[in-house]
Protein backbone atom coordinates (compact mmCIF):
# COMPACT_ATOMS: atom_id res chain seq x y z
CA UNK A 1 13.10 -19.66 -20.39
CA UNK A 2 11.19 -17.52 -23.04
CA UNK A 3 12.52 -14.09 -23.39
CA UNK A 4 9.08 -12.76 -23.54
CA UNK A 5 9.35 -13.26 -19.76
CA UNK A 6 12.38 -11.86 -19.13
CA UNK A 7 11.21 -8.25 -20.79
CA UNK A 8 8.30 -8.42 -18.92
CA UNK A 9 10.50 -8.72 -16.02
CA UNK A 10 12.71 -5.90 -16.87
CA UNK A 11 9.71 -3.72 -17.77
CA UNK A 12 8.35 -4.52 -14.10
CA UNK A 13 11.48 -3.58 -12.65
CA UNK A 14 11.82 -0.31 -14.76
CA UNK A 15 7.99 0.66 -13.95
CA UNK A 16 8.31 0.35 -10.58
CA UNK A 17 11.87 0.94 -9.61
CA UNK A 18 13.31 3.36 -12.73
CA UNK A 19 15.58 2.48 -15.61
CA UNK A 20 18.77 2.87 -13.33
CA UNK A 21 17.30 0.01 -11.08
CA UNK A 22 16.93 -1.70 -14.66
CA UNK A 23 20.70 -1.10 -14.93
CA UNK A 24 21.90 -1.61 -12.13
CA UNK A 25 20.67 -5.09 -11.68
CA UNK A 26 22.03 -6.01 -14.83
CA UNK A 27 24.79 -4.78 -13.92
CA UNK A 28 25.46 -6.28 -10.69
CA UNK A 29 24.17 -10.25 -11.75
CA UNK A 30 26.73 -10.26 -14.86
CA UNK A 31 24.87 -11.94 -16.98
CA UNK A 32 25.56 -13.47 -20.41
CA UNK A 33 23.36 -11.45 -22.54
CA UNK A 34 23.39 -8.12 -20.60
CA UNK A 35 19.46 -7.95 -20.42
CA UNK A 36 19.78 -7.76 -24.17
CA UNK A 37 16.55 -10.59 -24.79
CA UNK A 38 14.20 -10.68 -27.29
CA UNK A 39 10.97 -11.84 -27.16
CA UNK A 40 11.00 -14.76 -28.90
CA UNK A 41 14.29 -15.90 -28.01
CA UNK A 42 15.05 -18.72 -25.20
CA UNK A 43 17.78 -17.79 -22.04
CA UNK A 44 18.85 -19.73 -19.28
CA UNK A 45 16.88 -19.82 -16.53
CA UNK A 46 19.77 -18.96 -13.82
CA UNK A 47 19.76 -15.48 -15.89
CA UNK A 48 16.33 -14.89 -14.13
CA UNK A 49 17.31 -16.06 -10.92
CA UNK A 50 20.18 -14.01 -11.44
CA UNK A 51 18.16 -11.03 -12.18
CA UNK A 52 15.29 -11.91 -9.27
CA UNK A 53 18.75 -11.99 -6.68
CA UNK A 54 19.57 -8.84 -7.53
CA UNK A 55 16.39 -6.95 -7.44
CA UNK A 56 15.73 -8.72 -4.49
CA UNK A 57 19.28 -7.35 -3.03
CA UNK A 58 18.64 -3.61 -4.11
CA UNK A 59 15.11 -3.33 -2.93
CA UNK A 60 15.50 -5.11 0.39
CA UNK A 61 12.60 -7.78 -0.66
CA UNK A 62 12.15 -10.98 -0.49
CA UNK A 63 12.72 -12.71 -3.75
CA UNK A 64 9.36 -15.02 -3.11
CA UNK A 65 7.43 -11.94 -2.61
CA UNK A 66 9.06 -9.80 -5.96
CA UNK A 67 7.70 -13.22 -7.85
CA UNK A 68 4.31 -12.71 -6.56
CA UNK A 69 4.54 -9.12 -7.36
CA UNK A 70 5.76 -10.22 -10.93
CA UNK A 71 2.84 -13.13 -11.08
CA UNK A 72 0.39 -10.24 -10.70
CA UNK A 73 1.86 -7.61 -13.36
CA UNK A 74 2.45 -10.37 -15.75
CA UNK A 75 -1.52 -11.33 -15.58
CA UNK A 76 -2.07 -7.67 -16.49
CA UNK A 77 0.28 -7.99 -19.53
CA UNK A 78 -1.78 -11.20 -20.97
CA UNK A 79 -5.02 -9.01 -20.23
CA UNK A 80 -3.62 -6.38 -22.95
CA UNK A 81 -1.31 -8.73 -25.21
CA UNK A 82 -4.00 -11.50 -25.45
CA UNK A 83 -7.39 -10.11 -25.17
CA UNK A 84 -8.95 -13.27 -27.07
CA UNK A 85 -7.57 -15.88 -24.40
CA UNK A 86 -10.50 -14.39 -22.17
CA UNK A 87 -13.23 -13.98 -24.74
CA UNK A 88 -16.19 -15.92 -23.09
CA UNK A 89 -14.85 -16.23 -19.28
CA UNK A 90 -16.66 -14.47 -16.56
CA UNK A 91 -15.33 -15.74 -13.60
CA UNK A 92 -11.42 -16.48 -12.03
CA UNK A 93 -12.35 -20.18 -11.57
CA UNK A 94 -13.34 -21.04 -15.40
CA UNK A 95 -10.40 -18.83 -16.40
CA UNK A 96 -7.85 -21.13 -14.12
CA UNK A 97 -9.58 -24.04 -15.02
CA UNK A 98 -8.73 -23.35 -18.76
CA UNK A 99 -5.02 -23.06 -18.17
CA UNK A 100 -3.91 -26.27 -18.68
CA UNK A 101 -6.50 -27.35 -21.75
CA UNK A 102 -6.69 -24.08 -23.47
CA UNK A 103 -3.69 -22.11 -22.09
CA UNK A 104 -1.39 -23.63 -22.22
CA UNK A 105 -2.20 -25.12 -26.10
CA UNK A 106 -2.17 -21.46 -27.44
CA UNK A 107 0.99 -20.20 -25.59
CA UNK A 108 2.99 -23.65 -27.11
CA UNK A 109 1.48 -22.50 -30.38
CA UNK A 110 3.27 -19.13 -30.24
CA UNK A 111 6.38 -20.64 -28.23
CA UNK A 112 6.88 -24.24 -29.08
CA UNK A 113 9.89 -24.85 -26.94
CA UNK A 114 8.37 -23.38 -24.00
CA UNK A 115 8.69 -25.18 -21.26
CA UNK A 116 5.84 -24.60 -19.05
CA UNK A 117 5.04 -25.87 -15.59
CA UNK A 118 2.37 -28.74 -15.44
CA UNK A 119 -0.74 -28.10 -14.38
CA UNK A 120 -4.44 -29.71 -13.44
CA UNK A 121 -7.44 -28.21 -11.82
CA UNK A 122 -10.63 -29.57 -10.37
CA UNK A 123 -13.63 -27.60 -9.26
CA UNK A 124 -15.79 -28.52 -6.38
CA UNK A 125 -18.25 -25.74 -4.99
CA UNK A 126 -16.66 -23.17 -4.17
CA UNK A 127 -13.38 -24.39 -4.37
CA UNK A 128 -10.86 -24.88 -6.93
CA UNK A 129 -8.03 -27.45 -6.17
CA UNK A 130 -4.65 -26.88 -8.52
CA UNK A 131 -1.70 -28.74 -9.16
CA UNK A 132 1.53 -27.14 -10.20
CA UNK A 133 4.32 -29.12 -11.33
CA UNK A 134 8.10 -27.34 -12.09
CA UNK A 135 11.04 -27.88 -11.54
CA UNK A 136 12.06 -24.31 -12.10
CA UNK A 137 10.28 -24.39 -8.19
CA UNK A 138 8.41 -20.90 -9.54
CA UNK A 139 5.22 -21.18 -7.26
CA UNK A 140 5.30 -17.67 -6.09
CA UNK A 141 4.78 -16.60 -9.45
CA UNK A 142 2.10 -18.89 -9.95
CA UNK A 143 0.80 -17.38 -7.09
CA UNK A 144 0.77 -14.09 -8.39
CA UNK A 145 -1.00 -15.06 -11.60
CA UNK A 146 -3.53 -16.48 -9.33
CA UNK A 147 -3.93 -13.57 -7.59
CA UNK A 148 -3.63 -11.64 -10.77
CA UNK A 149 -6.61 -13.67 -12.27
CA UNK A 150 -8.88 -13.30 -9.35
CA UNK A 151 -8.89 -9.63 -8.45
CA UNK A 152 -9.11 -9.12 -12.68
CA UNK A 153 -13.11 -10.79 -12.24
CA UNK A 154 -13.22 -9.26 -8.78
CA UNK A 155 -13.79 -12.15 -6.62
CA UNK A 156 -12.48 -11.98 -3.02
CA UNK A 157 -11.35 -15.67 -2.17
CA UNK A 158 -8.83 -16.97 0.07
CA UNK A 159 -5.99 -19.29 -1.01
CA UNK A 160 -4.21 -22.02 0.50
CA UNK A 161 -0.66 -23.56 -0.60
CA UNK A 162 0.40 -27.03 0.32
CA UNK A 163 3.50 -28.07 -0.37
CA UNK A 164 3.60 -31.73 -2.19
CA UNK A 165 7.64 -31.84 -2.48
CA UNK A 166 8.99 -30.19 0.11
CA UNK A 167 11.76 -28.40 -2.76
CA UNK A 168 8.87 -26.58 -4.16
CA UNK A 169 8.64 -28.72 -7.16
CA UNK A 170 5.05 -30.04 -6.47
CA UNK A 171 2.35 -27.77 -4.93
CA UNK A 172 -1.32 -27.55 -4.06
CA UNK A 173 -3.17 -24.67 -4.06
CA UNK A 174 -6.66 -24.68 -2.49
CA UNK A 175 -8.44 -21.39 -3.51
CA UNK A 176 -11.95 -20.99 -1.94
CA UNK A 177 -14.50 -18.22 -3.08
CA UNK A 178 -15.18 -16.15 -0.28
């Protein structure tokens, strides 16, 4: 996993729960690096998970609802960090749309061995149907950069989530435009 998304992370953690939370949940998940990443460098993914555990542990919630919450901030981060990635989109739909043709191109550019989740979209109405593929299983994030994406044009919509795999691995999401 990029490191890029593990200092996000630990900035999330540290703007909404202090540096000593920061600490403390490097700390406590004993991790190789000692939340020591750098953006471009690649970590295990069982570092996050490590991470996620113990946030989830000291804050009392839910790991699947601390990646939602991370999903969200981490929208607002590509809003500031990659302004040009929404040159020309007015609406959530044509944004998400653009993920896995545009998207996903320019973040391999910058991170080559990124290894993202897969991802296709179709567009009926007032609906837009998306596949996610992973199996780091990280739909709650996905979620979250949904969510992200949607109040960021302010569109109210509603969202369903079907699982495909029961692990996680393969999901649906059916967001409608309210």
């Amino acid at each position: 996993m990029k490191g890029t998304v593990f200092c996000e992370f630990l900035n999330m953690v540290e703007e909404n729960w202090g540096y000593e939370m920061v600490d403390r949940i490097i700390i406590d998940s004993n991790i190789p690096h000692n939340g020591a990443y750098t953006s471009v460098g690649t970590y295990e993914f069982r570092e996050m998970v490590s991470l996620l555990t113990q946030l989830s542990k000291n804050t009392k919630i839910s790991p699947n609802k601390l990646l939602f919450e991370f999903g969200d901030y981490l929208f607002k981060v590509f809003l500031k960090k990659y302004p040009e990635m929404f040159k020309h989109v007015n609406d959530g739909f044509t944004f998400l749309e653009r993920v896995p043709q545009k998207i996903h191109i320019e973040v391999n550019k910058l991170y080559p061995d990124a290894e993202l989740p897969q991802i296709t979209t179709s567009i009926s109405g007032n609906e837009l149907t998306m596949y996610y593929t992973s199996s780091r299983k990280l739909g709650d994030l996905a979620k979250g950069l949904i969510n992200g994406c949607m109040n960021h044009f302010g569109e109210k919509y509603t969202m369903q989530e079907v699982f495909v795999k029961e692990d996680g691995s393969e999901l649906m999401f059916k967001i409608k435009r309210l």
